[in-house]
Structures are given as structure tokens and as C-alpha cells.
N, C-alpha and C. Protein backbone atom coordinates (compact mmCIF):
# COMPACT_ATOMS: atom_id res chain seq x y z
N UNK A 1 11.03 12.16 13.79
CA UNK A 1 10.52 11.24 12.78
C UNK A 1 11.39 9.99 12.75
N UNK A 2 10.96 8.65 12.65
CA UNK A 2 11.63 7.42 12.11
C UNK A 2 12.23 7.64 10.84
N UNK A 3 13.86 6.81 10.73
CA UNK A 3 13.94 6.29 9.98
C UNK A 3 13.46 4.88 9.48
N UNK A 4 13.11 5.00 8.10
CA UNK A 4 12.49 3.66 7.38
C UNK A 4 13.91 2.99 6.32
N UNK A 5 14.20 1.88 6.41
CA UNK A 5 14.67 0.93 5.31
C UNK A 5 13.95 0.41 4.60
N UNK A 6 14.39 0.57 3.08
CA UNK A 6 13.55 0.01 2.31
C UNK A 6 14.29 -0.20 1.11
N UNK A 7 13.73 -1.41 0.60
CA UNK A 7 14.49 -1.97 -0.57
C UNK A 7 13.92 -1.98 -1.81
N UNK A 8 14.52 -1.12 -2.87
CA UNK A 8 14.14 -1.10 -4.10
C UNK A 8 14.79 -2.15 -5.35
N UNK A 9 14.10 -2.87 -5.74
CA UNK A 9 14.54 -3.88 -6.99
C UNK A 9 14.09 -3.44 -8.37
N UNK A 10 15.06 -3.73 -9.35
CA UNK A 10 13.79 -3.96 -10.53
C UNK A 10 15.12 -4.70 -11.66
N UNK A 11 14.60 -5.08 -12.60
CA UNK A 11 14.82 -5.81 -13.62
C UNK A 11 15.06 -5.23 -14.96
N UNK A 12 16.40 -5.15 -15.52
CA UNK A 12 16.78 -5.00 -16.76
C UNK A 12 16.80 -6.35 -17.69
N UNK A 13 17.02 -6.38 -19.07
CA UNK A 13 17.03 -7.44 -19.51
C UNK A 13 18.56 -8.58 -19.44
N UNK A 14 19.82 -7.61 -18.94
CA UNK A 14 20.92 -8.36 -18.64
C UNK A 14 20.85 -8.03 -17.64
N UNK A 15 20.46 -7.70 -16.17
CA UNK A 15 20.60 -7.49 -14.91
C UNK A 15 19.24 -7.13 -14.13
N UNK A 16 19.64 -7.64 -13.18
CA UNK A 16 18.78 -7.14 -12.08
C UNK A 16 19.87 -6.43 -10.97
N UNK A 17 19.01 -5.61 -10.28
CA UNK A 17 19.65 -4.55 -9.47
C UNK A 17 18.65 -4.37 -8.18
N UNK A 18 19.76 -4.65 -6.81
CA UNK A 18 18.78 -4.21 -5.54
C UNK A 18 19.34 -3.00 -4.79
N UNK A 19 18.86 -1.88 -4.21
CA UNK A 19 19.07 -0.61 -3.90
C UNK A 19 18.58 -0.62 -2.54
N UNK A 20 19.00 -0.36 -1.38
CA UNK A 20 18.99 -0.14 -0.05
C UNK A 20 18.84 1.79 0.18
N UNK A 21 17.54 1.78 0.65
CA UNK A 21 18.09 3.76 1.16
C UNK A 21 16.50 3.42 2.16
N UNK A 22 17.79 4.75 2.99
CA UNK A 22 16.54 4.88 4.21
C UNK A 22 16.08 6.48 4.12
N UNK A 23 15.05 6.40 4.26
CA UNK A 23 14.23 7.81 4.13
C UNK A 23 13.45 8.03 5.26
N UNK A 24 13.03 9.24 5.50
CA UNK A 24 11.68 9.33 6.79
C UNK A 24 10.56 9.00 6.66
N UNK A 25 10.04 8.68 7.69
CA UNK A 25 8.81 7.69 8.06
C UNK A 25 7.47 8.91 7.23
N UNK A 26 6.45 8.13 6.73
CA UNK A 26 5.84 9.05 5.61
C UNK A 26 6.02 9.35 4.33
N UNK A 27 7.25 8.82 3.60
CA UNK A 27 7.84 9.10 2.24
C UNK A 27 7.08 7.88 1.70
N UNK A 28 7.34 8.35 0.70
CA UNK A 28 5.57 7.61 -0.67
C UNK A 28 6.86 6.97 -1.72
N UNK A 29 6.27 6.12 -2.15
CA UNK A 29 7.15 5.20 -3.39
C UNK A 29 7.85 5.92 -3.70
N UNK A 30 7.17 6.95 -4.70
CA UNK A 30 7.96 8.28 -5.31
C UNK A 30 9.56 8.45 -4.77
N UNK A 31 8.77 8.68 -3.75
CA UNK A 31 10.13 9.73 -2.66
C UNK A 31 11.24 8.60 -2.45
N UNK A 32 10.85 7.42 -2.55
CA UNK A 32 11.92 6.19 -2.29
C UNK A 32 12.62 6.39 -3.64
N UNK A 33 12.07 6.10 -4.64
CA UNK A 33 12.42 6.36 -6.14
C UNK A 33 13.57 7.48 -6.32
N UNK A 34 13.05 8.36 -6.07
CA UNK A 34 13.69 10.09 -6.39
C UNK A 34 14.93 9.77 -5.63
N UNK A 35 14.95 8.95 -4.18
CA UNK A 35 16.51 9.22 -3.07
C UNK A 35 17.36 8.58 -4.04
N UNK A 36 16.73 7.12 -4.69
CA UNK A 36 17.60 6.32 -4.79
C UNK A 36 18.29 7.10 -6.74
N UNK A 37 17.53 7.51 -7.01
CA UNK A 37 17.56 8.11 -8.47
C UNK A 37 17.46 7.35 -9.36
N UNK A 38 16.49 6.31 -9.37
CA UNK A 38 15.37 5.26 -10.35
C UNK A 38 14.48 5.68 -10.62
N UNK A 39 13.86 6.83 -10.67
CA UNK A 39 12.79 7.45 -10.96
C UNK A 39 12.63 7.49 -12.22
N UNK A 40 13.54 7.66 -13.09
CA UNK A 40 13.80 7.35 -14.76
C UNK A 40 13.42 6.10 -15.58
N UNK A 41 13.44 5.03 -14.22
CA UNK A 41 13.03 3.69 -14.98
C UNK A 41 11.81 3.43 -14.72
N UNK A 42 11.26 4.43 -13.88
CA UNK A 42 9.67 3.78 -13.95
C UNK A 42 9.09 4.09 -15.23
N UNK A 43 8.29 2.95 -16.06
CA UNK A 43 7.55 3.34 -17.05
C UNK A 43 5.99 2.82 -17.09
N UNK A 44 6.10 2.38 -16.03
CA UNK A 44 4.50 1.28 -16.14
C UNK A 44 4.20 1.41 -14.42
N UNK A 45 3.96 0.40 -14.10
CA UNK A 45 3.77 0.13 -12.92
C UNK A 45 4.88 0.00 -11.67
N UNK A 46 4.80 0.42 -10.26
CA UNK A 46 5.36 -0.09 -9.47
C UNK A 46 4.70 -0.93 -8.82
N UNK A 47 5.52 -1.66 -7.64
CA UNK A 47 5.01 -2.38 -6.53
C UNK A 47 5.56 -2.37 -5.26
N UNK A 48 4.53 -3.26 -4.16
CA UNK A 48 5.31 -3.24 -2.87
C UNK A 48 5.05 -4.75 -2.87
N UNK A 49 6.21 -5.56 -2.35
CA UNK A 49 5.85 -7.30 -2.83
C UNK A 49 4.89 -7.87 -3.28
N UNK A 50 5.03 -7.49 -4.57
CA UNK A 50 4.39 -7.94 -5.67
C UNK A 50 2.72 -7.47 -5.59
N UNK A 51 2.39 -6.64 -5.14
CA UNK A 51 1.46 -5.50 -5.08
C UNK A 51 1.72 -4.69 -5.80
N UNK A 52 0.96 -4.58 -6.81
CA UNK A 52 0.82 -3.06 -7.39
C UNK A 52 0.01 -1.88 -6.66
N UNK A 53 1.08 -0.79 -6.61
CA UNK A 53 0.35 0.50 -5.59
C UNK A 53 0.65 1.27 -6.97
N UNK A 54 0.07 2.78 -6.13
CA UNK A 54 0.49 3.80 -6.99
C UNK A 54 1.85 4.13 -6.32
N UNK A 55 2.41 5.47 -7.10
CA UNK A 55 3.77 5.93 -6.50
C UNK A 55 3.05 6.94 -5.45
N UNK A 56 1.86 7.18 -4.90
CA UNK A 56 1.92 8.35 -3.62
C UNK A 56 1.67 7.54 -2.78
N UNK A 57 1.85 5.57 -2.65
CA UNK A 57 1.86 5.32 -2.00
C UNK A 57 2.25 4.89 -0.37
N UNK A 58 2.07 5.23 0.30
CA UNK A 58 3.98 5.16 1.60
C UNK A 58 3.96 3.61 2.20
N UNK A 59 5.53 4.36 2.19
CA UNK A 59 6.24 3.10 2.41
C UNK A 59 6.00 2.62 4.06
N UNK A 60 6.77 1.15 4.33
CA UNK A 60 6.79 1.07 5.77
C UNK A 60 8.30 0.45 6.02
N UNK A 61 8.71 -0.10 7.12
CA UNK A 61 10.03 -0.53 7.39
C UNK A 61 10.16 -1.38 6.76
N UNK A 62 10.80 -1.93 5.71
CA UNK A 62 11.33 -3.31 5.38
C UNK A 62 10.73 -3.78 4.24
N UNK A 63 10.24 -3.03 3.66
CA UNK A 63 9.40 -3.02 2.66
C UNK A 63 10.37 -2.92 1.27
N UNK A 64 9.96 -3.86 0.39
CA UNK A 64 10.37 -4.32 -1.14
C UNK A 64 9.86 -3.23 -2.31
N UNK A 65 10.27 -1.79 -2.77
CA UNK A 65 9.48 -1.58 -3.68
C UNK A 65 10.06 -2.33 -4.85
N UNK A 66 9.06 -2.56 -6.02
CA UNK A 66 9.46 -3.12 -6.93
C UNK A 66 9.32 -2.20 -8.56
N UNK A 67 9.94 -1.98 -9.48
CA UNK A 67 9.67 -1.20 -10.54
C UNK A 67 9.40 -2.27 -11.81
N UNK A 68 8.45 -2.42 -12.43
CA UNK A 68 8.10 -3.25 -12.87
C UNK A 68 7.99 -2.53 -14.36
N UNK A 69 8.55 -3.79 -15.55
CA UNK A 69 8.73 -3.19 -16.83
C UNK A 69 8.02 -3.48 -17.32
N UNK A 70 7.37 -2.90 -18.65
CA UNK A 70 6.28 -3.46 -19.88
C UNK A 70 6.52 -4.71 -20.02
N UNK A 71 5.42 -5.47 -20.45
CA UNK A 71 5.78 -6.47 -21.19
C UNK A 71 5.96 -6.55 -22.58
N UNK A 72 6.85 -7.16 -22.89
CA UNK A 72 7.79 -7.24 -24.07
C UNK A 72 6.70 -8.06 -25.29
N UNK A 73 5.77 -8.70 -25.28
CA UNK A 73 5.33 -9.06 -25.88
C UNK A 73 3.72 -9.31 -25.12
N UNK A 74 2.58 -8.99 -25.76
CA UNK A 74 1.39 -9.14 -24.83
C UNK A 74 0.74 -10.74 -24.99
N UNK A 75 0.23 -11.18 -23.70
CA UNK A 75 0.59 -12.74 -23.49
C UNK A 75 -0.71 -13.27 -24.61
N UNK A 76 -1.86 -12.36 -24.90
CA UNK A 76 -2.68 -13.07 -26.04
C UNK A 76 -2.12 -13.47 -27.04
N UNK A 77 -1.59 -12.35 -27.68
CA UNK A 77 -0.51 -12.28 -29.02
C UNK A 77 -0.10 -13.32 -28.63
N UNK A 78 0.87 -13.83 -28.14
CA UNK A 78 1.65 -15.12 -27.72
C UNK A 78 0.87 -16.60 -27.93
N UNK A 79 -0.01 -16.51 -27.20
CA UNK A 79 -0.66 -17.50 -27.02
C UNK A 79 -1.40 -17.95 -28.68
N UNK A 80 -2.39 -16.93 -29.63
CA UNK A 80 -2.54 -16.84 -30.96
C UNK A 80 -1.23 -16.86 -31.57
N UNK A 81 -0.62 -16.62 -31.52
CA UNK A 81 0.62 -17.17 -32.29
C UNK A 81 1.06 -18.60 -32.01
N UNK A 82 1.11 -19.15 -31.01
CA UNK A 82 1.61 -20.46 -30.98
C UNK A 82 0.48 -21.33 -31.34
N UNK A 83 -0.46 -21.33 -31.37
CA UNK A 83 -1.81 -21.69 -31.54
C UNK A 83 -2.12 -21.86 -33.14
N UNK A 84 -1.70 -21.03 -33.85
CA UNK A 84 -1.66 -20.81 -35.15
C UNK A 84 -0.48 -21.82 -35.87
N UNK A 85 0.64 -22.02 -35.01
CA UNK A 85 1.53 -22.82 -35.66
C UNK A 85 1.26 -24.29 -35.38
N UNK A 86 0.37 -24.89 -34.55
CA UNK A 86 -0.50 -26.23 -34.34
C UNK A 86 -1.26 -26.76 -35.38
N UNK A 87 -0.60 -27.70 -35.80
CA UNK A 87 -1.59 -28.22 -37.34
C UNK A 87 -1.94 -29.36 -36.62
N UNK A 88 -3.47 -29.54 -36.93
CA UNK A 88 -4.70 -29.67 -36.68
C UNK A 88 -4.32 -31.67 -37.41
N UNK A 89 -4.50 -32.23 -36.19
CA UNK A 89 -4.61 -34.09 -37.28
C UNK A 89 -5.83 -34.13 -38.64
N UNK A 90 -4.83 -34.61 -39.41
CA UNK A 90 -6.32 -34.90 -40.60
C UNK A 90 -6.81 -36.36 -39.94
N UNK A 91 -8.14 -36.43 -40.05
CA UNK A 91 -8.92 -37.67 -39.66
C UNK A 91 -8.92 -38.08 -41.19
N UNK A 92 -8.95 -39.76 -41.18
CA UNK A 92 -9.17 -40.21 -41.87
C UNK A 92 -10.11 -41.53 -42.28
N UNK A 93 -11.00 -41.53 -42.93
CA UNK A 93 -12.18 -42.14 -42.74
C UNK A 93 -12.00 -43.43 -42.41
N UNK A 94 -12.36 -43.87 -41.64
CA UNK A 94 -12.72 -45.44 -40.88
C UNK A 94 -11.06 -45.23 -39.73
N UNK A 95 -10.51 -44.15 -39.43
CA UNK A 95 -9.58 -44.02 -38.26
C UNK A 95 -10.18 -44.24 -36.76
N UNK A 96 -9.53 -44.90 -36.02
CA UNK A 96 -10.17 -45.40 -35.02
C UNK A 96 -10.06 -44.32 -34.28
N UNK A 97 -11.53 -44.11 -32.85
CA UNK A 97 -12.15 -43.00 -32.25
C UNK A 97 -11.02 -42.73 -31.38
N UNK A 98 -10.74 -41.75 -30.52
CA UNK A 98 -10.02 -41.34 -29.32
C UNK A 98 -10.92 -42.13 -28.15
N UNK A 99 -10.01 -42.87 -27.28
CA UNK A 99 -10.91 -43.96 -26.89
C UNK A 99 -11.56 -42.88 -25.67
N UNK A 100 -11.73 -41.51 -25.43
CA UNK A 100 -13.14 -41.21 -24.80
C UNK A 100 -13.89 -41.38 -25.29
N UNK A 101 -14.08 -41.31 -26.59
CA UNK A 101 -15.08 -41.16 -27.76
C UNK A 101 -15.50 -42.74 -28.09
N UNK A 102 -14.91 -43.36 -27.95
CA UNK A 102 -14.78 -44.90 -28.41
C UNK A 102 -16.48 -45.56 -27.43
N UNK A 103 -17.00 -45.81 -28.18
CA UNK A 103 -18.72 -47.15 -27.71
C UNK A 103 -18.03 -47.66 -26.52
N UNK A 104 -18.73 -47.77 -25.21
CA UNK A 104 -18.46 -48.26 -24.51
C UNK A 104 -18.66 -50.26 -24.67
N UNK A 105 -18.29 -51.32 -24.47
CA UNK A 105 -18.54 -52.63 -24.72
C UNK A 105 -19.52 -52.85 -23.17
N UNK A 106 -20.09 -53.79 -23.54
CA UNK A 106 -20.88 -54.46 -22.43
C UNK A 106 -20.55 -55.64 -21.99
């Protein structure tokens, strides 16, 4: 059987961390996970450069898995929240148009 190299990353909130282990040719995310003993931090999704697979997925030579964390805040929420803090111009009667809006002259 081949040996495979393969590089595992993932992201804490004060660190990031990259992990080098070689396993035999045929070993699935998982099995990359379990050598390196990150198997604890998966909680969501993995990847293979920036692919999301499953974990019975196998690996190949040179290959990036990636362990990818929740997101900390969900990006709608975010977006309605900043959206909500936008106060709205008061118009005021006889205020001149936004010149898209503005009569074209002849």
C-alpha cells in the first residue's frame, strides 16, 4: 500500500493550527482525524480545500483536510441587525429629488 501525506488545518478563535500525518492509501477523513487526534474538534462540517465532504470521505496525496467551526453568529441575524440600526432620512416637503429621480430638462 502507498503512503499518503496529508495536511490537516483548522481554526480556533486565538489560533490556528496545521498537522502533517501520513496514513495508507484508502484512509477516509475520519481516519486522518483519529491519527492526528482532532477528531474531538469536529463539530460541524469538514473539508478538502475548501470542499465540504463527508468524513468517509478518502483522502489523496497532498491533500488539505480542513475542520471547519460553527458559525458564531448566523449571517441573516447579522445582516437584520445592522439593518435595523439604519435610520431611514426624513424627507421633507419641497426637499429636492435624488437626481435619478430628478425631471429630466430638455
Amino acid at each position: 500500500m502507498t503512503v499518503l501525506k496529508v495536511e490537516v488545518v483548522y481554526a480556533l478563535p486565538g489560533r490556528e493550527e496545521c498537522v502533517e500525518a501520513t496514513v495508507q492509501s484508502g484512509a477516509s477523513v475520519r481516519d486522518v482525524l483519529a491519527k492526528c487526534g482532532l477528531l474531538h474538534l469536529v463539530r460541524g462540517k469538514v473539508g478538502i480545500f475548501g470542499k465540504v465532504v463527508r468524513e468517509h470521505a478518502p483522502v489523496a496525496d497532498g491533500d488539505r483536510v480542513e475542520i471547519y467551526r460553527p458559525l458564531a453568529v448566523d449571517p441573516k441575524e447579522a445582516r437584520r441587525a445592522r439593518a435595523a440600526t439604519y435610520t431611514s432620512r426624513s424627507r421633507r416637503a419641497g426637499s429636492a429629488r435624488s437626481p435619478s429621480r430628478a425631471p429630466r430638462r430638455r
